[in-house]
Protein backbone atom coordinates (compact mmCIF):
# COMPACT_ATOMS: atom_id res chain seq x y z
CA UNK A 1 113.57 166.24 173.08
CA UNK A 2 115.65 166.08 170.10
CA UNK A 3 117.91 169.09 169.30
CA UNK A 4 117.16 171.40 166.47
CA UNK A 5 120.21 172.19 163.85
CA UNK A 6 118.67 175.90 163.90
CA UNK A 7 120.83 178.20 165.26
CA UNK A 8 120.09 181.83 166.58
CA UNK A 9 121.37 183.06 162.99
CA UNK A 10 118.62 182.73 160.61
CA UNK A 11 116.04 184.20 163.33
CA UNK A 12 118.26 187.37 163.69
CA UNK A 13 118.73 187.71 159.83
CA UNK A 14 114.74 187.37 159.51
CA UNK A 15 114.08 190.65 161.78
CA UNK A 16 116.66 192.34 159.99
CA UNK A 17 115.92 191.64 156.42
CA UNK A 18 112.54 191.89 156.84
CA UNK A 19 110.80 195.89 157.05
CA UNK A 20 108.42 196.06 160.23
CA UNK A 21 106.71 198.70 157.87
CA UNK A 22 105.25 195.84 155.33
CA UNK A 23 104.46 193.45 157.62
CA UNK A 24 101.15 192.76 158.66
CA UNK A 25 102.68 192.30 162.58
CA UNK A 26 103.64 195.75 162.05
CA UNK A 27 100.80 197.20 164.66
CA UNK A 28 100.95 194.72 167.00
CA UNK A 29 102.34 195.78 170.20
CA UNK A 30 104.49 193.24 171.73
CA UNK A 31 105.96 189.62 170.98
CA UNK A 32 103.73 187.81 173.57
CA UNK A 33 100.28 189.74 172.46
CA UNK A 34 97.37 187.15 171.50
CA UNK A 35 97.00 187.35 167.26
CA UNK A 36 93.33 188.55 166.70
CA UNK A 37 91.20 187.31 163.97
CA UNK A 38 92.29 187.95 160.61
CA UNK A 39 90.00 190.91 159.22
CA UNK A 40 87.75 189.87 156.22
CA UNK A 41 89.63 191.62 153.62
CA UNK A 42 92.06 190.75 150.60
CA UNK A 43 94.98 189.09 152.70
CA UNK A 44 97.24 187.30 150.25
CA UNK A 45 99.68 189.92 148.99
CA UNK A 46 102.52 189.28 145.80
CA UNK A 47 105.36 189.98 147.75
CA UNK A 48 105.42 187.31 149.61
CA UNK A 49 106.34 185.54 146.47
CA UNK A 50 109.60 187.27 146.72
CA UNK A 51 110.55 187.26 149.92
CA UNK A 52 111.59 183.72 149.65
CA UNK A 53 114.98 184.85 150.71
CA UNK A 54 113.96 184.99 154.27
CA UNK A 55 111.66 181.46 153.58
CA UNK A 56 114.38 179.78 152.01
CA UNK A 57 117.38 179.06 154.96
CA UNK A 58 114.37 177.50 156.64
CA UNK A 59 112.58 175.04 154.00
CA UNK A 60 116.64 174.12 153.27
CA UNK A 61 116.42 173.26 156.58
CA UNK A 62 114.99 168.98 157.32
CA UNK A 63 112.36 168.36 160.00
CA UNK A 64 113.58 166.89 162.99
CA UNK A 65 110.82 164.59 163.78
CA UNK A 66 110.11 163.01 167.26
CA UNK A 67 108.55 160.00 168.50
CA UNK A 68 105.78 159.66 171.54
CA UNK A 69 108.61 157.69 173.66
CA UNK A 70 110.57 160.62 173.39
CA UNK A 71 107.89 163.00 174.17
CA UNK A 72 106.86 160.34 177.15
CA UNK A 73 111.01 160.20 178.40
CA UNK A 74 111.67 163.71 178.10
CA UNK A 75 108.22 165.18 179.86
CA UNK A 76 108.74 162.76 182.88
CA UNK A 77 110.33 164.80 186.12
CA UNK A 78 109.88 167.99 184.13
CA UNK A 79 112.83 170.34 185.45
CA UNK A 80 113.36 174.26 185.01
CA UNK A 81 116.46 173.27 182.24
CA UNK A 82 114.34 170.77 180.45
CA UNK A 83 111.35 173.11 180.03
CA UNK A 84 113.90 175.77 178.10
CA UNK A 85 115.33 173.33 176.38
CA UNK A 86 111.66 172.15 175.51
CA UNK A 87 110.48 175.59 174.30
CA UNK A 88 113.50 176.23 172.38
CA UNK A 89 112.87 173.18 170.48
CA UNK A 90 109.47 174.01 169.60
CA UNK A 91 111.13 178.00 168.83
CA UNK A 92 112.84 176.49 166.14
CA UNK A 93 111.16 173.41 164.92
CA UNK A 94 107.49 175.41 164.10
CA UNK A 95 109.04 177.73 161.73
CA UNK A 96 110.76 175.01 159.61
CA UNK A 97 107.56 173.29 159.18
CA UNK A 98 105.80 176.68 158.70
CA UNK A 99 107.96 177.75 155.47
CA UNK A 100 107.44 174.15 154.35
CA UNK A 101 104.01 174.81 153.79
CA UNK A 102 104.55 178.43 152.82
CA UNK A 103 106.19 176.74 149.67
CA UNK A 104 103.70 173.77 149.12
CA UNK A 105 101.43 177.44 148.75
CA UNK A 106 103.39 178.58 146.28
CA UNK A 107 103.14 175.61 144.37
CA UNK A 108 99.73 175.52 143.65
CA UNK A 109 98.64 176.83 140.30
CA UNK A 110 98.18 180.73 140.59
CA UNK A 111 93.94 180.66 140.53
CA UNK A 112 93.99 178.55 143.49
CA UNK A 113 96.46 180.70 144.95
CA UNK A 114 94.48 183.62 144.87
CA UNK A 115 91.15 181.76 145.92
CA UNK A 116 90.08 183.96 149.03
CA UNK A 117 89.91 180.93 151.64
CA UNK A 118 92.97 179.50 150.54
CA UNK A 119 95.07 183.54 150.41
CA UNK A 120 93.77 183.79 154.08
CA UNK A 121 94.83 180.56 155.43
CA UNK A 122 98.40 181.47 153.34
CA UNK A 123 98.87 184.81 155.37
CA UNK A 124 98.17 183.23 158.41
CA UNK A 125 101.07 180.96 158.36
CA UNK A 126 103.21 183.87 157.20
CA UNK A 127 101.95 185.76 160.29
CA UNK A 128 102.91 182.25 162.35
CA UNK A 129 106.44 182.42 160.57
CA UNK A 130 107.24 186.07 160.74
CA UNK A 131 106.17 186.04 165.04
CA UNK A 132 107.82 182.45 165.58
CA UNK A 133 111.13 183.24 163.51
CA UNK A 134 111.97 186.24 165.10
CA UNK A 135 111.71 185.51 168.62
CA UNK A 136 115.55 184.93 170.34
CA UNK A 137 116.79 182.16 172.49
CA UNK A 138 113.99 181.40 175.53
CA UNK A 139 116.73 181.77 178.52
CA UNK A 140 113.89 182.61 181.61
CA UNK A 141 110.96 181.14 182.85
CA UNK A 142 109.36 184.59 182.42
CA UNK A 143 110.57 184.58 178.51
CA UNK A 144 108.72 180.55 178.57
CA UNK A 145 105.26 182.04 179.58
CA UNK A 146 105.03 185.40 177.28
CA UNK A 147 105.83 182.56 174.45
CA UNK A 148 103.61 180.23 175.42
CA UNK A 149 101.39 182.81 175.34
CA UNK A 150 101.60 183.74 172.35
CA UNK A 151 101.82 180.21 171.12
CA UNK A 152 98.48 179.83 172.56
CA UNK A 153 96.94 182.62 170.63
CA UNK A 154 98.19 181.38 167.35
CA UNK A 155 96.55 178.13 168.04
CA UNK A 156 93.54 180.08 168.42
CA UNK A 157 93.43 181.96 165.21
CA UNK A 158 94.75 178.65 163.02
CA UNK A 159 91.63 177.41 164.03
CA UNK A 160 89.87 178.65 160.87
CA UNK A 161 91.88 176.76 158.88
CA UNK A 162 90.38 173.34 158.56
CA UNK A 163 87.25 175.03 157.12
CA UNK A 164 88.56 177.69 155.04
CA UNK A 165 90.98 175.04 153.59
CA UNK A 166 87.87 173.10 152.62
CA UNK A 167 86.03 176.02 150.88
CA UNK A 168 88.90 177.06 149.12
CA UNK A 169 89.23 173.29 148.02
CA UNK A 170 85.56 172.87 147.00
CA UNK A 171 85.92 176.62 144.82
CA UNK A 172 88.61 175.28 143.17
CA UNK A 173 87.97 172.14 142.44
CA UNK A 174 87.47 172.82 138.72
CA UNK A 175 91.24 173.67 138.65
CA UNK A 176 93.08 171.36 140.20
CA UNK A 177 93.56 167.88 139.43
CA UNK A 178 91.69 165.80 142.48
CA UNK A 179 94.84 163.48 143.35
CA UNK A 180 96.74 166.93 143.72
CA UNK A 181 94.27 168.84 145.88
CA UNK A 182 94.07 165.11 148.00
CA UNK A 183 98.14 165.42 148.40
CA UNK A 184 98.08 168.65 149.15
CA UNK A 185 95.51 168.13 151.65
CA UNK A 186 96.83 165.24 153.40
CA UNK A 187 100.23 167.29 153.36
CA UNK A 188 98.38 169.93 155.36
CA UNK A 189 96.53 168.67 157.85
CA UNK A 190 99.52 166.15 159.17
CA UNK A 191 101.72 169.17 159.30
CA UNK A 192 99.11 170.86 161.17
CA UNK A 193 99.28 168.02 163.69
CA UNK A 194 102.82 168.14 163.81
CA UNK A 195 102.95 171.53 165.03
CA UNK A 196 99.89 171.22 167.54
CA UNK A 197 101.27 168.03 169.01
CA UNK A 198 104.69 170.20 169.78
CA UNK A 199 103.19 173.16 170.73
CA UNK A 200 99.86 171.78 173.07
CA UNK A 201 102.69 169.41 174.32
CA UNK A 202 104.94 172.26 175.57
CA UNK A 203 102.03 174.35 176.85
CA UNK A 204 100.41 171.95 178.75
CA UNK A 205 104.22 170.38 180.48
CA UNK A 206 104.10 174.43 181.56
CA UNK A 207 101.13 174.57 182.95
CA UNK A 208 101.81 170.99 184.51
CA UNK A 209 105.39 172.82 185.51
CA UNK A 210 104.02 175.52 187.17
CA UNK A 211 101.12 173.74 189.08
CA UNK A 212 101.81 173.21 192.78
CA UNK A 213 101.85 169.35 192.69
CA UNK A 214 103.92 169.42 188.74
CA UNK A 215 106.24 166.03 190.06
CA UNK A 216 102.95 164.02 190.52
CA UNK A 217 102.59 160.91 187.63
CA UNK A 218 100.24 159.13 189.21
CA UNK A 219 97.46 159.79 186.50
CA UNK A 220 99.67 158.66 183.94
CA UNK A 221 99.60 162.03 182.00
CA UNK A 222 102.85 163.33 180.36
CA UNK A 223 101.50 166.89 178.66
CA UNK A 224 98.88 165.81 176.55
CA UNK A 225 100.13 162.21 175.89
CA UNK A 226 97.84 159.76 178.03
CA UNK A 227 100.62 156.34 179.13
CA UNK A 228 97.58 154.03 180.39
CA UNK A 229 95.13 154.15 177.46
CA UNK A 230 92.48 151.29 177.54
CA UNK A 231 90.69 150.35 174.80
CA UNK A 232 87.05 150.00 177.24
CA UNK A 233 87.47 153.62 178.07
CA UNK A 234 87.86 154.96 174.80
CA UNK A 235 85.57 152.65 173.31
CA UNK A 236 82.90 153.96 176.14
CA UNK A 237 83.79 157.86 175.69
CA UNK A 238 83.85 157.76 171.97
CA UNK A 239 79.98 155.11 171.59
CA UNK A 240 78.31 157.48 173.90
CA UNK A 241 79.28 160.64 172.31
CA UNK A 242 78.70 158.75 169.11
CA UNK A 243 75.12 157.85 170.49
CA UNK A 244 74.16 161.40 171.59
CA UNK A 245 75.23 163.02 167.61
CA UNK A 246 73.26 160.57 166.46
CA UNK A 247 69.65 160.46 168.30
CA UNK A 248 70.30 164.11 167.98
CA UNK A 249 70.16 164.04 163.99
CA UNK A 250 67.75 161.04 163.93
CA UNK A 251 65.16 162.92 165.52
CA UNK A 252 65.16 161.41 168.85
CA UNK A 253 65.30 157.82 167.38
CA UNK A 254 67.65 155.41 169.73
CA UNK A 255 71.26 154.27 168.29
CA UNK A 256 71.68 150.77 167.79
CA UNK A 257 73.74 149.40 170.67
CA UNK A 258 77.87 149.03 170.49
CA UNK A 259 79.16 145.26 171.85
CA UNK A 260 83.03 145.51 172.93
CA UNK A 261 85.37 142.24 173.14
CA UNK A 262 88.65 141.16 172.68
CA UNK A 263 91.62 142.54 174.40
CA UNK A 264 89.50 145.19 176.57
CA UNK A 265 91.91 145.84 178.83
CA UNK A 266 94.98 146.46 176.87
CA UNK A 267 97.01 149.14 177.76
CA UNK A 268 99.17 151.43 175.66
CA UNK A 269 100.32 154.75 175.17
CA UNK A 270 98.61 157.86 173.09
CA UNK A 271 97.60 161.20 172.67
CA UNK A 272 93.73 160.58 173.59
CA UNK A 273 92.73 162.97 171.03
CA UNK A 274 93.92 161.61 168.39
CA UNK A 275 92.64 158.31 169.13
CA UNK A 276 89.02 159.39 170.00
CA UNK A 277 88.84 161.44 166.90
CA UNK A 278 89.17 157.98 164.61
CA UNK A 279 86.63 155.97 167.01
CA UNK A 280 84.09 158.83 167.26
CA UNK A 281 83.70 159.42 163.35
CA UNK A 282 83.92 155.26 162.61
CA UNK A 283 81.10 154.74 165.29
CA UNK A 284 79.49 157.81 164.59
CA UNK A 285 79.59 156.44 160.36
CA UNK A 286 78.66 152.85 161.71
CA UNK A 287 75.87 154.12 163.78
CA UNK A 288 74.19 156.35 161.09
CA UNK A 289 74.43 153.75 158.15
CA UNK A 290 72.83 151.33 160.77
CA UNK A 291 69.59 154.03 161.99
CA UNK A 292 69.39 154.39 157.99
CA UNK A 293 69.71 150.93 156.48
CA UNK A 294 69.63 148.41 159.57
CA UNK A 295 66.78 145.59 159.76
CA UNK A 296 65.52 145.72 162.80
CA UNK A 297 64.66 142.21 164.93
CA UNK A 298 61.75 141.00 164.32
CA UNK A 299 60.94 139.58 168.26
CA UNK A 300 62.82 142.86 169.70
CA UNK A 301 62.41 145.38 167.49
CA UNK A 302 65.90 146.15 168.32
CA UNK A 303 68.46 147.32 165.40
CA UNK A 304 71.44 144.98 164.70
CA UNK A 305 74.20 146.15 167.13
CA UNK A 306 77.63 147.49 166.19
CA UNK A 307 80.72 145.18 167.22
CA UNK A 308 83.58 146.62 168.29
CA UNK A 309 86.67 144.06 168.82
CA UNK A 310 89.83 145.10 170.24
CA UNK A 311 93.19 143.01 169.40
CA UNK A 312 96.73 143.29 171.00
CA UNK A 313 99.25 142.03 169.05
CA UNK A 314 103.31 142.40 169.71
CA UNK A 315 103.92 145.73 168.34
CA UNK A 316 100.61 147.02 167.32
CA UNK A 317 97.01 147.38 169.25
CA UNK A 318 93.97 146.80 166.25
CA UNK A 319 90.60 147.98 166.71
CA UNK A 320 87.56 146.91 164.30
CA UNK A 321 84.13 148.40 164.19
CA UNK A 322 81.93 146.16 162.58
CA UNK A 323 78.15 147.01 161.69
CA UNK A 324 75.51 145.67 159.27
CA UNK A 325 74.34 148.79 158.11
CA UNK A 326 73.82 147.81 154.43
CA UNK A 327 77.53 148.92 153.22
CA UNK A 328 78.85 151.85 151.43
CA UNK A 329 77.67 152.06 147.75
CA UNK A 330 80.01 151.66 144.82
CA UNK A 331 80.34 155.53 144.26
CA UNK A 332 80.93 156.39 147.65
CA UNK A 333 83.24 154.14 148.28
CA UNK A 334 85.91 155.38 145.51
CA UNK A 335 85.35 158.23 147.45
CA UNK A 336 86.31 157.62 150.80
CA UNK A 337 89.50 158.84 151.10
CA UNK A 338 89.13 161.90 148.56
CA UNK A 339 88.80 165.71 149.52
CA UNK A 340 87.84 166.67 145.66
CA UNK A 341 85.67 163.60 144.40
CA UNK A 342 82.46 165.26 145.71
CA UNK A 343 82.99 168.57 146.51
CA UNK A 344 79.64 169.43 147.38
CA UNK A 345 79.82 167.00 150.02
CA UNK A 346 81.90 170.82 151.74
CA UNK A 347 79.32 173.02 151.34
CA UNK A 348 78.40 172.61 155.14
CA UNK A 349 81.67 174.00 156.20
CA UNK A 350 80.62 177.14 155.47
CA UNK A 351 78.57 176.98 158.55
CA UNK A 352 81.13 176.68 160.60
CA UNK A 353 83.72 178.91 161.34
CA UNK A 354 86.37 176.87 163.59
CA UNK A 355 87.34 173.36 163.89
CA UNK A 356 90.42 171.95 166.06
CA UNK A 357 89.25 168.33 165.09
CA UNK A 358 88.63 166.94 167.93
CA UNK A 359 86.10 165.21 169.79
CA UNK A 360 85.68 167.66 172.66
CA UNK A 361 84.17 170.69 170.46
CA UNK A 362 82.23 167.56 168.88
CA UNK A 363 80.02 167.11 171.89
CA UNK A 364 76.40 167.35 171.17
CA UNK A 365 74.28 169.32 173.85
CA UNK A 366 72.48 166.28 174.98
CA UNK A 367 75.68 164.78 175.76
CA UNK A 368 75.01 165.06 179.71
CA UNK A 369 72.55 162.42 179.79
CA UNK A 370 74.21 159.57 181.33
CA UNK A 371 74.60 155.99 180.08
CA UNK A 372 75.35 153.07 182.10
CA UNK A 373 78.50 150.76 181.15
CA UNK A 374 77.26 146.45 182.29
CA UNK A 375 77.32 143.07 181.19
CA UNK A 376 76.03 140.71 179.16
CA UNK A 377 73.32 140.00 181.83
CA UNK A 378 69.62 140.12 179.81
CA UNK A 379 68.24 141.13 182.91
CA UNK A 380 70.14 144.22 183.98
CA UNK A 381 69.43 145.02 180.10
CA UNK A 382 66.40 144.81 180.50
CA UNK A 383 66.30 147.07 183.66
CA UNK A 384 68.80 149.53 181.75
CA UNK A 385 66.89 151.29 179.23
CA UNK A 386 70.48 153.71 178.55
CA UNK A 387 72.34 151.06 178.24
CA UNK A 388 74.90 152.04 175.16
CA UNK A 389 77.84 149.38 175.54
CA UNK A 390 77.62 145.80 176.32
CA UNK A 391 81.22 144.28 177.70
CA UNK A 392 81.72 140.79 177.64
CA UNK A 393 80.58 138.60 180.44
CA UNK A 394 83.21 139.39 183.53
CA UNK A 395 85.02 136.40 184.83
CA UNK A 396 83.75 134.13 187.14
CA UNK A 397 85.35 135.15 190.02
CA UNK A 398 83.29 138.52 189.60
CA UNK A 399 79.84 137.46 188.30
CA UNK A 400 78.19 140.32 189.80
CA UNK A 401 80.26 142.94 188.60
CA UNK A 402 78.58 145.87 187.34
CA UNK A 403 80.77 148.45 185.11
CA UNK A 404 79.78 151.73 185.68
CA UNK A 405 80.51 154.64 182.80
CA UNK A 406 82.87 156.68 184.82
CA UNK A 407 83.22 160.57 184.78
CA UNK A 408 85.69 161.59 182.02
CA UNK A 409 87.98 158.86 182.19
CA UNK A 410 90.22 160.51 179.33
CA UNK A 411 91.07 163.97 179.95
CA UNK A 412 93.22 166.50 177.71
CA UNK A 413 95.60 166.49 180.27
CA UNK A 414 95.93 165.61 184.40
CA UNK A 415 94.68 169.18 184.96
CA UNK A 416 92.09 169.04 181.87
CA UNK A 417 88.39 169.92 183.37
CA UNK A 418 85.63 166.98 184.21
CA UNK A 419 83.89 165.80 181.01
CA UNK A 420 80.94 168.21 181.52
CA UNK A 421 83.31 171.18 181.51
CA UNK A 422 85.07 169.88 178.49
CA UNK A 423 82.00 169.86 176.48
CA UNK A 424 81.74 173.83 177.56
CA UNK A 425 85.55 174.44 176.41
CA UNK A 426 88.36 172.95 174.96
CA UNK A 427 91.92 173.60 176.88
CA UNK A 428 93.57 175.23 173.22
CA UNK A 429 90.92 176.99 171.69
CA UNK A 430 87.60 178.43 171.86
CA UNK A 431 85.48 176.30 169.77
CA UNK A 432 82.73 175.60 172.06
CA UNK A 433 82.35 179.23 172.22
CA UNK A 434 81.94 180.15 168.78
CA UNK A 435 77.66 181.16 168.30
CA UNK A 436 78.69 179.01 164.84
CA UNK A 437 80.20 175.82 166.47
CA UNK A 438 78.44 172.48 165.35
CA UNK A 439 74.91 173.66 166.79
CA UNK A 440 73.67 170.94 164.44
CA UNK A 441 75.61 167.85 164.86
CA UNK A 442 73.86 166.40 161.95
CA UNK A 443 75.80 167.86 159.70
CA UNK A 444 78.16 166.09 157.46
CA UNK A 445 81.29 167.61 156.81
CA UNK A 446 82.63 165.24 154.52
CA UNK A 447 86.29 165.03 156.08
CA UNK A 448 85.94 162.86 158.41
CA UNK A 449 87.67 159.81 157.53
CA UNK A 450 90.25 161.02 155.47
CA UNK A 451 91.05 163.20 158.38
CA UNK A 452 90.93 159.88 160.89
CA UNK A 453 93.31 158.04 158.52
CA UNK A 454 95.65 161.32 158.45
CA UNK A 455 95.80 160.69 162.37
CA UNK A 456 96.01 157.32 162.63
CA UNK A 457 99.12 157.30 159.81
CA UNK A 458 100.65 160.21 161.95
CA UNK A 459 102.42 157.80 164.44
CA UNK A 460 102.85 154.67 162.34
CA UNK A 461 99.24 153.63 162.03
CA UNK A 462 96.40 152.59 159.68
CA UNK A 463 92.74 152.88 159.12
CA UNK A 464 91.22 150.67 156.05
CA UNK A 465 87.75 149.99 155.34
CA UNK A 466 85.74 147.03 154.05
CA UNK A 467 82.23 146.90 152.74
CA UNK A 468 80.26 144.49 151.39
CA UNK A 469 77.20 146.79 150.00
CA UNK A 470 73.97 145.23 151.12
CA UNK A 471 74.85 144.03 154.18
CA UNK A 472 77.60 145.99 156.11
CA UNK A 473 80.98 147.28 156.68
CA UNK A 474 84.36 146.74 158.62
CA UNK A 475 86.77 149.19 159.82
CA UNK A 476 90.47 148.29 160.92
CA UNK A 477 92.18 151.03 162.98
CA UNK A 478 95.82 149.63 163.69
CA UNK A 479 98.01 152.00 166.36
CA UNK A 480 101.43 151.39 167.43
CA UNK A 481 101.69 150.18 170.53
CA UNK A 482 105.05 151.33 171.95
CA UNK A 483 105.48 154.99 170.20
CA UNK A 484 108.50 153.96 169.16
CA UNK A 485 107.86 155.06 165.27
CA UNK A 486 108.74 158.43 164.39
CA UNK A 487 105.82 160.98 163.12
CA UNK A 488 104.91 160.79 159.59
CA UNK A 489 105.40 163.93 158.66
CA UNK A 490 105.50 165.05 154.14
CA UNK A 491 108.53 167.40 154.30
């Protein structure tokens, strides 16, 4: 874990600079106490303008950014001194990328800044900074858990701010240049990833730490970072999920079916969320335009399946999700990668009142049905009326070889729940819980590809799309293979 130039200074001139009186910690009762939801009242308060002398020693400060190798390296054989060392990283490190944003808020032109969504999401970082800064030097085990603790409950309450970002986006969007509000936006949400990658990664080597069997590997976890990704798996997980949001909006109607080939069995290292999140939303897009737009067979009746191929090349692992769903139109397409374009296209997030993006609290109810994983045979398709993915004929030596969809073969982590408890509740927040969360999983938030391109860029990636309206549309999702490329990350 790379060492943070932060020393215990700045932290001890925050407390003291800063009256207990004014801020809005003030009636909280201890360090390690769960934040509660922000109250619905006028949060975003002047004097935060001018208490940039406690902001600035930290935005002076650079990001010291990290690589999945070194996350990988440092988690393996997780010892008592390398978990301190761990959280004290992440003690320093979150409130430098904190008052980064702090100061990309007090950039924006003054009406935005005093939009209501966009005020609450402000305070809440300042909340974030003022409990993060202050807390001294983690020396203890004991001192580890009260701040994971409380790192856990801040993950919790951030997770309104995905939608109330949007809102306060599509309110302002008459006064705000749209290539601004699209910076500003992309500058968001991959420091938001930033700091949930350090601090789910720290939680979950604690919990890993303090589980009886903590010096196991042999699942290939390392916190939250998955070192035996295959593309089949994820490919599997992410169609059938795909599948169930879709017969769920069309009414019943059956998806078109997804064909996998190529490298199939490449392996490489990730953090499974991130990954999922990108194949979900391009199946997910492939399968809609297809249920909408496809021409169905004439002899089968059957819609024109999507094609998923799967490349391994030296450095990089390349997935493409081709359909012939009639491509994107014109306008939409100038719009892909825009938050402001089409604002309206937001509205729905004011249905929802959390969102951790990712593919866990995405999980339609249906999503228990099971779906079988087999070959090219036509006559176990035939007898396989669930079928969802067709894999390439096996080799020879294995004709009869039946793949069978296995029971969550991603988890969150090697002590995440099965895949039917995930649906129920996601390991850093309470999502699935909400009476608000995705009820409908029809409905179209309008983020999700610039938010899968934000991931995939995060650790060295790409995601481009190609359409050819009329006929259909390719997407390229390139991720590195080795995690040797540092995060991405808009100081």
């Amino acid at each position: 874990m790379p060492n943070s130039n932060l020393n215990a200074a700045p932290a001890a001139t925050t407390a003291s600079a800063f009256s207990p009186q004014s801020s809005p910690l003030f009636k909280m009762n201890n360090p390690a106490s769960i934040v509660k939801q922000p109250q619905a009242r006028r949060r975003y308060s002047p004097q935060h303008f001018y208490q940039n002398r406690i902001l600035d020693p930290y935005v002076h400060q650079a990001v010291s950014p990290i690589t999945l190798r070194q996350l990988v390296f440092f988690g393996r054989n997780m010892q008592e001194d390398k978990l301190l060392k761990s959280a004290n990283y992440v003690r320093t490190e979150l409130p430098i990328r904190l008052a980064h944003r702090i100061r990309d808020f007090q950039n924006l032109p003054f009406i935005v800044g005093t939009n209501p969504h966009i005020e609450l999401v402000y305070d809440l970082y300042w909340q974030a900074f003022e409990r993060i800064a202050k807390i001294p030097e983690i020396k203890t085990l004991e001192e580890n858990e009260a701040f994971c603790e409380m790192v856990k409950g801040l993950l919790n309450d951030h997770l309104v701010v995905i939608p109330q970002l949007a809102l306060g986006i599509m309110e302002c969007s008459k006064h705000i240049p749209a290539a601004q509000v699209d910076h500003f936006m992309n500058k968001m949400l991959r420091s938001r990833i930033s700091r949930r990658v350090l601090a789910e990664q720290h939680i979950t080597l604690t919990n890993n730490f303090n589980s009886p069997n903590h010096m196991m590997t042999d699942r290939g976890y390392i916190g939250i970072i998955y070192t035996h990704i295959k593309p089949k798996d994820i490919v599997e997980r992410t169609a059938l999920l795909a599948a169930d949001t879709c017969r769920q909006a069309g009414g019943g109607m059956a998806p078109p079916k997804v064909l996998l080939d190529g490298n199939i069995d490449a392996e490489f290292t990730y953090i499974p969320d991130h990954i999922e999140y990108i194949l979900y939303e391009l199946l997910k897009n492939s399968m809609r335009f297809v249920m909408q737009n496809g021409k169905r067979d004439p002899t089968t009746g059957e819609l024109p399946p999507i094609q998923v191929t799967v490349c391994e090349g030296t450095h990089e692992i390349v997935f493409r999700v081709s359909d012939k769903g009639g491509g994107i139109h014109p306008e939409m397409e100038s719009q892909l990668w825009s938050y402001a374009q089409s604002p309206a296209r937001l509205a729905n997030f004011e249905k929802i009142s959390k969102m951790a993006a990712t593919v866990q609290e995405q999980v339609a109810p249906s999503s228990s049905s099971s779906s079988t994983l087999t070959s090219t045979s036509s006559e176990e398709s035939d007898r396989q009326e669930d079928e969802n993915i067709i894999l390439p004929p096996p080799p020879p030596t294995n004709k009869n070889s039946t793949y069978q969809s296995s029971e969550s073969t991603l988890l969150l982590d090697r002590h995440a729940p099965s895949r039917a408890q995930s649906a129920q509740k996601s390991s850093f927040s309470t999502t699935a819980s909400s009476p608000q969360q995705y009820k409908n999983q029809s409905l179209h938030l309008g983020i999700g590809l610039p938010m899968s391109r934000v991931y995939a860029e995060y650790w060295g990636g790409d995601l481009k799309v190609f359409t050819m309206h009329g006929y259909g549309t390719d997407a390229y999702a390139k991720f590195c293979k080795f995690g040797n490329i540092y995060e991405n990350f808009d100081v």
